[in-house]
C-alpha atoms as a PDB file:
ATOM      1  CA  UNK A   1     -83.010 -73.496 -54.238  1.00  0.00           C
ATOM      2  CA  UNK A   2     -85.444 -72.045 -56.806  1.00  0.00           C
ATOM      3  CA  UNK A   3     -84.522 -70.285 -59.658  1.00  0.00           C
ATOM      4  CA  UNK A   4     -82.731 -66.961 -59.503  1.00  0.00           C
ATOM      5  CA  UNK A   5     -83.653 -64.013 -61.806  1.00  0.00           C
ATOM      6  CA  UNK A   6     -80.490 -61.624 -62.517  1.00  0.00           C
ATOM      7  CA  UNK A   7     -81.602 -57.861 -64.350  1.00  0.00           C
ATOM      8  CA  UNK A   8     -78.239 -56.064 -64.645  1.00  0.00           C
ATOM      9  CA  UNK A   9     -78.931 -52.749 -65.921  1.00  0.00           C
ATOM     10  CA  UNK A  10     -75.933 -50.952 -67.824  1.00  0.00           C
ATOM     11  CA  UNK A  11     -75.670 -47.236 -68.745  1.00  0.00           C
ATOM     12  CA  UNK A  12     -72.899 -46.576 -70.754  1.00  0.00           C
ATOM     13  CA  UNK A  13     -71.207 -43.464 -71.094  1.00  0.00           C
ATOM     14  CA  UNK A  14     -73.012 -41.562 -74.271  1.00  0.00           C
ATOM     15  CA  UNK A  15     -69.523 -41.648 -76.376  1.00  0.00           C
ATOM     16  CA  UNK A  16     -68.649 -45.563 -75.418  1.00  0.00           C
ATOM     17  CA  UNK A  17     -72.008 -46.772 -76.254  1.00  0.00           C
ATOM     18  CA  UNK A  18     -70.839 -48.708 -79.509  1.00  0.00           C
ATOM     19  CA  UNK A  19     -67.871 -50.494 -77.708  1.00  0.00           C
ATOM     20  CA  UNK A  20     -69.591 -51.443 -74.666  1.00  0.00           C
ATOM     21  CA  UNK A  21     -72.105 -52.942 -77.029  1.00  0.00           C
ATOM     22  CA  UNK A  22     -69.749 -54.977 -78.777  1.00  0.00           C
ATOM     23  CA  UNK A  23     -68.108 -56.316 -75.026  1.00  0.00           C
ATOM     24  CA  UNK A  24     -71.589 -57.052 -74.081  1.00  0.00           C
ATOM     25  CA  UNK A  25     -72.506 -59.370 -77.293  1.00  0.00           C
ATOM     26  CA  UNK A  26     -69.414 -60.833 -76.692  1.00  0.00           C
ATOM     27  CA  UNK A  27     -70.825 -62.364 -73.661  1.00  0.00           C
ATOM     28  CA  UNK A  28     -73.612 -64.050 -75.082  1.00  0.00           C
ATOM     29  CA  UNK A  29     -73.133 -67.675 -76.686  1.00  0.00           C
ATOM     30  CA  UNK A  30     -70.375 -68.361 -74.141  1.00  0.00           C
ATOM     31  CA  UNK A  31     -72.771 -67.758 -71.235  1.00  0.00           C
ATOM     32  CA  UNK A  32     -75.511 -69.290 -73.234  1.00  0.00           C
ATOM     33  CA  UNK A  33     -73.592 -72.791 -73.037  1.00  0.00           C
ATOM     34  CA  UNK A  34     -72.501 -72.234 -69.325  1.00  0.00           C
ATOM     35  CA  UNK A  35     -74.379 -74.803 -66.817  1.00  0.00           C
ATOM     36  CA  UNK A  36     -77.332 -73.547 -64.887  1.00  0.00           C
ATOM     37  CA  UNK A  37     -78.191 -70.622 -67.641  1.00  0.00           C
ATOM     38  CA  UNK A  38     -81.590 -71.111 -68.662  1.00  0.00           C
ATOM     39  CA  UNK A  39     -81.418 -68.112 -70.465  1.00  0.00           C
ATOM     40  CA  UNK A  40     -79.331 -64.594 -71.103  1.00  0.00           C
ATOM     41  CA  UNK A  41     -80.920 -62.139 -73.004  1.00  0.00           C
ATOM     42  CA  UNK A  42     -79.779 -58.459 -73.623  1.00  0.00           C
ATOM     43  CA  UNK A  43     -81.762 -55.411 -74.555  1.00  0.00           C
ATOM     44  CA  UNK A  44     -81.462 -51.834 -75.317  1.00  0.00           C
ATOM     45  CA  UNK A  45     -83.403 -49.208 -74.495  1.00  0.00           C
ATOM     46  CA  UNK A  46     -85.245 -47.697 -77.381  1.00  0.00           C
ATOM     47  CA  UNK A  47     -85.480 -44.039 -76.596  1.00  0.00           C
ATOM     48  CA  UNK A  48     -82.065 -44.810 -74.759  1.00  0.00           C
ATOM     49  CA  UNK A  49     -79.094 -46.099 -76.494  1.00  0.00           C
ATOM     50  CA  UNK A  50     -76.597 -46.078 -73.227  1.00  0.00           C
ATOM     51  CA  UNK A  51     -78.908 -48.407 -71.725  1.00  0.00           C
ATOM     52  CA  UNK A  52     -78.783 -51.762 -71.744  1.00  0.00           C
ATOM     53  CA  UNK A  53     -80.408 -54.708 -69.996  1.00  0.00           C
ATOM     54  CA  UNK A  54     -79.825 -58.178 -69.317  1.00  0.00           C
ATOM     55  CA  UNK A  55     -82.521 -60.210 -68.211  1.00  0.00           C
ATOM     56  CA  UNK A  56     -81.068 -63.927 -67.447  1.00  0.00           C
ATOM     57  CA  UNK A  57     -82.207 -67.022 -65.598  1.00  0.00           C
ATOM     58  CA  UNK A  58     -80.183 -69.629 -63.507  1.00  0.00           C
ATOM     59  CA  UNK A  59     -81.017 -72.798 -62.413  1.00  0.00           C
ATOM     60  CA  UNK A  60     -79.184 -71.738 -59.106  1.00  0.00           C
ATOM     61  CA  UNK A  61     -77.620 -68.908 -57.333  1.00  0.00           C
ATOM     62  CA  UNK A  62     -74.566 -71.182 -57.010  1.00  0.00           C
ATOM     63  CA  UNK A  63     -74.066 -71.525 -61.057  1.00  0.00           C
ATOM     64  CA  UNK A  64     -74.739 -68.123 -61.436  1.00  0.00           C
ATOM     65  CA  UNK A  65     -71.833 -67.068 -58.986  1.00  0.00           C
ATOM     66  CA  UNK A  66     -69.682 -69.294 -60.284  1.00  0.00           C
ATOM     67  CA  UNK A  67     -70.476 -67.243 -64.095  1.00  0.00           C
ATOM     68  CA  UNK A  68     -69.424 -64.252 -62.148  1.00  0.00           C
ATOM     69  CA  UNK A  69     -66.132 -65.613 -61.633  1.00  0.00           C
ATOM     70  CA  UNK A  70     -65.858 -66.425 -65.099  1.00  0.00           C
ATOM     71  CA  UNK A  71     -62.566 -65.119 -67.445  1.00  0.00           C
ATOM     72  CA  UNK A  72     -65.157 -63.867 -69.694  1.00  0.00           C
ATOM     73  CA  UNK A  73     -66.374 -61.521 -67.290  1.00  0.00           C
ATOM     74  CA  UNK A  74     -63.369 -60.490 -66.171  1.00  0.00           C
ATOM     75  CA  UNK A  75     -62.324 -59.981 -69.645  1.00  0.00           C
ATOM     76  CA  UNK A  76     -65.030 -57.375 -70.121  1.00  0.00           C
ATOM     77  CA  UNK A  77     -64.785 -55.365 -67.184  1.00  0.00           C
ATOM     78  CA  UNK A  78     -61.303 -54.740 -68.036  1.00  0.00           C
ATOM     79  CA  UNK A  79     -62.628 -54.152 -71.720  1.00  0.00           C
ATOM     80  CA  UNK A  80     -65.398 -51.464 -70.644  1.00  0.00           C
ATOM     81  CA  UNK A  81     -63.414 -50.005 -67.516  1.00  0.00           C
ATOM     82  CA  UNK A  82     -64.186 -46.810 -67.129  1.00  0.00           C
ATOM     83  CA  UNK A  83     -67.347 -46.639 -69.997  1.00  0.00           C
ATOM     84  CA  UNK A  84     -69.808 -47.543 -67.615  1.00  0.00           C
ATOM     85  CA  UNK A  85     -71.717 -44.643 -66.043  1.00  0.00           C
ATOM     86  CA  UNK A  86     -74.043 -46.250 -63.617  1.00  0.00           C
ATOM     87  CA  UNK A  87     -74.539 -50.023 -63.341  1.00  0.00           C
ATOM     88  CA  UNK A  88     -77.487 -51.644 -61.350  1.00  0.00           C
ATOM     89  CA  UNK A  89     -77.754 -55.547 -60.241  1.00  0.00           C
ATOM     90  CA  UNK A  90     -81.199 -57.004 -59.118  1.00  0.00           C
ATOM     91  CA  UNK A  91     -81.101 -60.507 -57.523  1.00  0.00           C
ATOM     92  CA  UNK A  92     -84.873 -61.585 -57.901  1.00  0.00           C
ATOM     93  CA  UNK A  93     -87.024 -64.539 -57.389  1.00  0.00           C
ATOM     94  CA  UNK A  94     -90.579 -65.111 -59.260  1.00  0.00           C
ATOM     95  CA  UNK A  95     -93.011 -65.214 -57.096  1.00  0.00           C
ATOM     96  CA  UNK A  96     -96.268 -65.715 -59.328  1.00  0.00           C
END
């Protein structure tokens, strides 16, 4: 399979934006190091400080679902339950 292209947009709720933040950096060097990651960067919007982005690369969708499953990930959805306001996942494959 080629590679897959994950953007995971997160709006946080306008009064958890700070500790949703901190989850989400939390994520970062330990998904860095996973296999398959190519590379896991997050953003946030300028204009918009709810809104954050991740924009990763996997070598598979196989390595990437098996980062889904991760503790880490589980860890911060029970971290951020309930501070998310609208969360978006886009499977995508580059095509030029």
């Amino acid at each position: 399979m080629t590679k897959l292209t994950i953007v995971a947009n997160i709006i946080a709720k306008e009064d958890k934006i700070d500790l949703v933040k901190a989850e989400l950096l939390k994520l970062i060097d330990i998904t860095r190091a996973e296999e398959g990651c190519i590379n896991y960067d997050l953003h946030q919007d300028n204009t918009n400080p709810a809104h954050f982005l991740f924009f990763e690369n996997w070598t598979s969708r196989e390595l990437w679902q098996q980062h889904m499953g991760n503790q880490h990930l589980t860890d911060y959805m029970a971290a951020t339950d309930g501070c998310i306001e609208q969360f978006i996942l886009s499977e995508m494959s580059q095509i030029a």
